[in-house]
Protein backbone atom coordinates (compact mmCIF):
# COMPACT_ATOMS: atom_id res chain seq x y z
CA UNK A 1 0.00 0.00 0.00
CA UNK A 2 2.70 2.46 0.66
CA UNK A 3 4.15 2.11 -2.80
CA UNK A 4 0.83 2.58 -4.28
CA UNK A 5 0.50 5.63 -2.17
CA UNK A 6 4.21 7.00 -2.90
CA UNK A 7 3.21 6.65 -6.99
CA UNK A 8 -0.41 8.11 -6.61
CA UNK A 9 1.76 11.08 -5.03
CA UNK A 10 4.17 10.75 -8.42
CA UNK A 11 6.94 9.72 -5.87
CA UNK A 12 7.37 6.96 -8.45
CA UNK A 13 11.50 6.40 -7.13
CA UNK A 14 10.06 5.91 -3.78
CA UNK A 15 7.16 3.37 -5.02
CA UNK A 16 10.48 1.33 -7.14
CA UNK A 17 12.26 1.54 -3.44
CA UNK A 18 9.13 -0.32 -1.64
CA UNK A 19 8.29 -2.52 -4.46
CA UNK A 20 11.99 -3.60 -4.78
CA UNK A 21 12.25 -4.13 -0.55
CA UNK A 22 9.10 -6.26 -1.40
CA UNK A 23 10.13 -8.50 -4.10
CA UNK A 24 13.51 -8.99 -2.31
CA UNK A 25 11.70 -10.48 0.36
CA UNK A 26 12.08 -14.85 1.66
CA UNK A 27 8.35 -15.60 1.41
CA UNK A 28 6.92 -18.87 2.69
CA UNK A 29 6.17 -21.45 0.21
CA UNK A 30 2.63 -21.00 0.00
CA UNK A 31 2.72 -17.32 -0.05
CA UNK A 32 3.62 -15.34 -3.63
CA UNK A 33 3.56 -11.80 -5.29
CA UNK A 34 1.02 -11.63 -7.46
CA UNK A 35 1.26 -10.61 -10.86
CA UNK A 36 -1.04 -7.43 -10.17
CA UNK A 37 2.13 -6.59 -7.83
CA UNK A 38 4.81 -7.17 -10.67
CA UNK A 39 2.45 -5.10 -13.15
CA UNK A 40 2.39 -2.27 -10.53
CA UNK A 41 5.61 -2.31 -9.85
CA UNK A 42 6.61 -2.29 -13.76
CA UNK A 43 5.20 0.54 -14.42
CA UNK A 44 6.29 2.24 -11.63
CA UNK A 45 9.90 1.70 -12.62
CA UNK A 46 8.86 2.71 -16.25
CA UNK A 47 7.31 6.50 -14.78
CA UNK A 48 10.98 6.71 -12.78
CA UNK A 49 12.88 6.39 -15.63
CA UNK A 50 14.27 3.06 -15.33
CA UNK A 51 13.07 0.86 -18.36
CA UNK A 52 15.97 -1.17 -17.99
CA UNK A 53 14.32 -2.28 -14.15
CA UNK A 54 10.80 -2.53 -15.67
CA UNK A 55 11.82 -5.12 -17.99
CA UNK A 56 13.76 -6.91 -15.67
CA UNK A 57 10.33 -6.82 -13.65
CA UNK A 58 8.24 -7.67 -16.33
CA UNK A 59 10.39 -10.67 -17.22
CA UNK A 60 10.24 -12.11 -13.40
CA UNK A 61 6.53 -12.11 -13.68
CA UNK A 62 6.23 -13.65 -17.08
CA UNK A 63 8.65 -16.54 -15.95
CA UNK A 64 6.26 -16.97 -12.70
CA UNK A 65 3.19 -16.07 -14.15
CA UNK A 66 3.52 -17.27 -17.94
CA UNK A 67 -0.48 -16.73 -18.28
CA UNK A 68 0.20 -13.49 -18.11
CA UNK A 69 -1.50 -11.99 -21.01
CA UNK A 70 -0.56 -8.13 -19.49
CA UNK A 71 2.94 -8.72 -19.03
CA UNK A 72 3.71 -10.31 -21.79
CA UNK A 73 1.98 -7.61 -24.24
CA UNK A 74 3.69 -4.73 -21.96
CA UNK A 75 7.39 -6.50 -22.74
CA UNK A 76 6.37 -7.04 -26.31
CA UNK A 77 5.60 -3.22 -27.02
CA UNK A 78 8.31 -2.17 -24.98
CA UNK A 79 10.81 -4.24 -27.23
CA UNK A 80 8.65 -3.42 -30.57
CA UNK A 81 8.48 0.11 -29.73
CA UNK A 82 12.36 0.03 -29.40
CA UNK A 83 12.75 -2.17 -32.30
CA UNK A 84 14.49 -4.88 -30.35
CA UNK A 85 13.95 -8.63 -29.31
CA UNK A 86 11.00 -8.85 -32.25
CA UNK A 87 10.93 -12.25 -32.60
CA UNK A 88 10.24 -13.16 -28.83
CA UNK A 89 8.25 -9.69 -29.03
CA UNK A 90 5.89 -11.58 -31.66
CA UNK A 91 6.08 -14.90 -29.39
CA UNK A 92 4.65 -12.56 -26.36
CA UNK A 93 2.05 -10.77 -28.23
CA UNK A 94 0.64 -13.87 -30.00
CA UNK A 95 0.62 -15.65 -26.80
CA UNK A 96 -1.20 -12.33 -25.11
CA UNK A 97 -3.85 -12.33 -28.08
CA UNK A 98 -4.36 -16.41 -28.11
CA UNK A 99 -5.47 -15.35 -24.40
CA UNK A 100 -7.43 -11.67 -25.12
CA UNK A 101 -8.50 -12.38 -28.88
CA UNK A 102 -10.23 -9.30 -28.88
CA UNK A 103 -7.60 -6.85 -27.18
CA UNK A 104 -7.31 -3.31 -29.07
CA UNK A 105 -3.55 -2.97 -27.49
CA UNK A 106 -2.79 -6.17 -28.02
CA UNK A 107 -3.57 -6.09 -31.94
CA UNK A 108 -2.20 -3.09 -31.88
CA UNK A 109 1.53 -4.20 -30.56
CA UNK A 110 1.39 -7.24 -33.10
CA UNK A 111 0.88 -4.44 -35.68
CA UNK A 112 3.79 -2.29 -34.38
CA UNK A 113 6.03 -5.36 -34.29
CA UNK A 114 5.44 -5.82 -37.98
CA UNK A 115 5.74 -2.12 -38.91
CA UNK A 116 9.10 -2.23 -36.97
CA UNK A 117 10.00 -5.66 -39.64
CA UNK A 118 9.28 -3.24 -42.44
CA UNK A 119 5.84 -5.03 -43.57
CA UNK A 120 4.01 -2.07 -44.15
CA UNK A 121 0.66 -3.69 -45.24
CA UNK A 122 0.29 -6.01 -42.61
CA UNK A 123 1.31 -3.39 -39.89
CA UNK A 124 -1.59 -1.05 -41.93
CA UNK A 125 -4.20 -3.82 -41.56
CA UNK A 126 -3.45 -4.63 -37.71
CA UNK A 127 -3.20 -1.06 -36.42
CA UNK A 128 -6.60 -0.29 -38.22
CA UNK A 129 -8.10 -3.34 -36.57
CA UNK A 130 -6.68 -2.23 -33.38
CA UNK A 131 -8.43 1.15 -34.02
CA UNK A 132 -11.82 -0.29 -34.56
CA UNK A 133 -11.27 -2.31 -31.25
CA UNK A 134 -10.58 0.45 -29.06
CA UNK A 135 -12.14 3.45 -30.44
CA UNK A 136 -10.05 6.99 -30.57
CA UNK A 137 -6.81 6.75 -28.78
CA UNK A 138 -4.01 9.01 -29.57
CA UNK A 139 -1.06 6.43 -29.65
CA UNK A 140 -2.98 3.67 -32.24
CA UNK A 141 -3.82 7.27 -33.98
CA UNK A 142 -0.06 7.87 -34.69
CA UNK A 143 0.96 4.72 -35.35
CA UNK A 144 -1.70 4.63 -38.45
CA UNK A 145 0.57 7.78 -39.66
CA UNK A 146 3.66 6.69 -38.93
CA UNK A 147 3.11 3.24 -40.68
CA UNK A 148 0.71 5.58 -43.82
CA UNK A 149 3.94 7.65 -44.40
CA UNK A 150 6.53 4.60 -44.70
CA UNK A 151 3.88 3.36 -47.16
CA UNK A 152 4.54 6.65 -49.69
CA UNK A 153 0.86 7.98 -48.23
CA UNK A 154 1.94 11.07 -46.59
CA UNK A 155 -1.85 12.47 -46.84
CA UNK A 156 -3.18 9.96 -45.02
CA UNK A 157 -0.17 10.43 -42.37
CA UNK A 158 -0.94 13.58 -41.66
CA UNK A 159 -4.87 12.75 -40.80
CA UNK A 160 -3.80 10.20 -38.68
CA UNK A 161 -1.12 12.04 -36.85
CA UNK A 162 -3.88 15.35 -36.97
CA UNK A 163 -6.33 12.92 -35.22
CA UNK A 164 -3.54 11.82 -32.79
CA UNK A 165 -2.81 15.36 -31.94
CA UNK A 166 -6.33 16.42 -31.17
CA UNK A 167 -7.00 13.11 -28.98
C-alpha cells in the first residue's frame, strides 16, 4: 500500500524503493507476489525512468506467471516500440492475443512489431483493426501515420497524426 501511495503522489522512485524491498523479500512457500504486484511495480519503474528495471520486472513475472497476457503484451511493445527482441516480441504478443482475442492494445503491438520488420501492409491492416477495437486513442492514432507515411501515403499520415494530436 505504501508504494501505491508514494506513486499516486508521483513519488514513483520511492514506489520502485518499496516494491523492490518487497520483491527482495524470503516468502513462505505457499505465499507469492502476485502478478497485479509485478504489473504495478513495472510501471512504476517505467514512470521513474528506469526501463531497464521494468523489464527486468516484467520478465520475473512472465517466468512466474507465464499466463500473463498483461505482461507479456507490456514486454512485447516495450521491445517493438524500441525495435528490439522482435521475434520473442511476436512470441509474447501472440501468446497475449491467443489469451485476449479481442484486445485493441494487443492487436495493436502485433501491428507495431510488424511495422518495426518493415511489412508495411500487414502493420496497416493490424493497427486499423486495433483502431476499430478500441475506439479513438491518440497512440494507435499515430501509429496509423507513422506506418501511412513509410507506405509513400503522406496524406493519409498527416490525418492520422492530426487525429492523434487532437485526442
Amino acid at each position: 500500500v505504501l508504494a501505491l501511495v508514494y506513486a499516486s503522489d508521483g513519488q514513483y522512485a520511492k514506489a520502485m524503493e518499496v516494491f523492490a524491498r518487497l520483491d527482495s523479500m524470503d516468502l513462505p512457500d505457499d505465499e507469492s507476489l502476485s502478478e497485479t504486484f509485478y504489473m504495478q511495480y513495472a510501471d512504476v519503474c517505467e514512470k521513474s525512468r528506469n526501463p531497464g528495471r521494468a523489464e527486468e520486472v516484467l520478465v520475473k513475472c512472465i517466468k512466474l506467471y507465464p499466463e500473463c497476457d498483461q505482461a507479456l503484451n507490456y514486454l512485447a511493445y516495450t521491445w517493438a516500440d524500441r525495435g528490439t527482441n522482435l521475434d520473442l516480441a511476436f512470441d509474447y504478443v501472440t501468446k497475449a492475443l491467443a489469451i485476449e482475442p479481442a484486445n485493441g492494445a494487443y492487436v495493436d503491438t502485433l501491428g507495431w512489431i510488424w511495422f518495426k520488420r518493415k511489412e508495411y501492409g500487414k502493420a496497416l491492416e493490424l493497427v486499423e483493426k486495433a483502431e476499430k477495437l478500441m475506439g479513438v486513442d491518440p497512440v494507435v492514432a499515430d501509429h496509423v501515420g507513422d506506418i501511412c507515411e513509410a507506405m509513400g501515403n503522406r496524406q493519409a499520415a498527416l490525418e492520422a497524426w492530426t487525429r492523434s494530436f487532437m485526442l
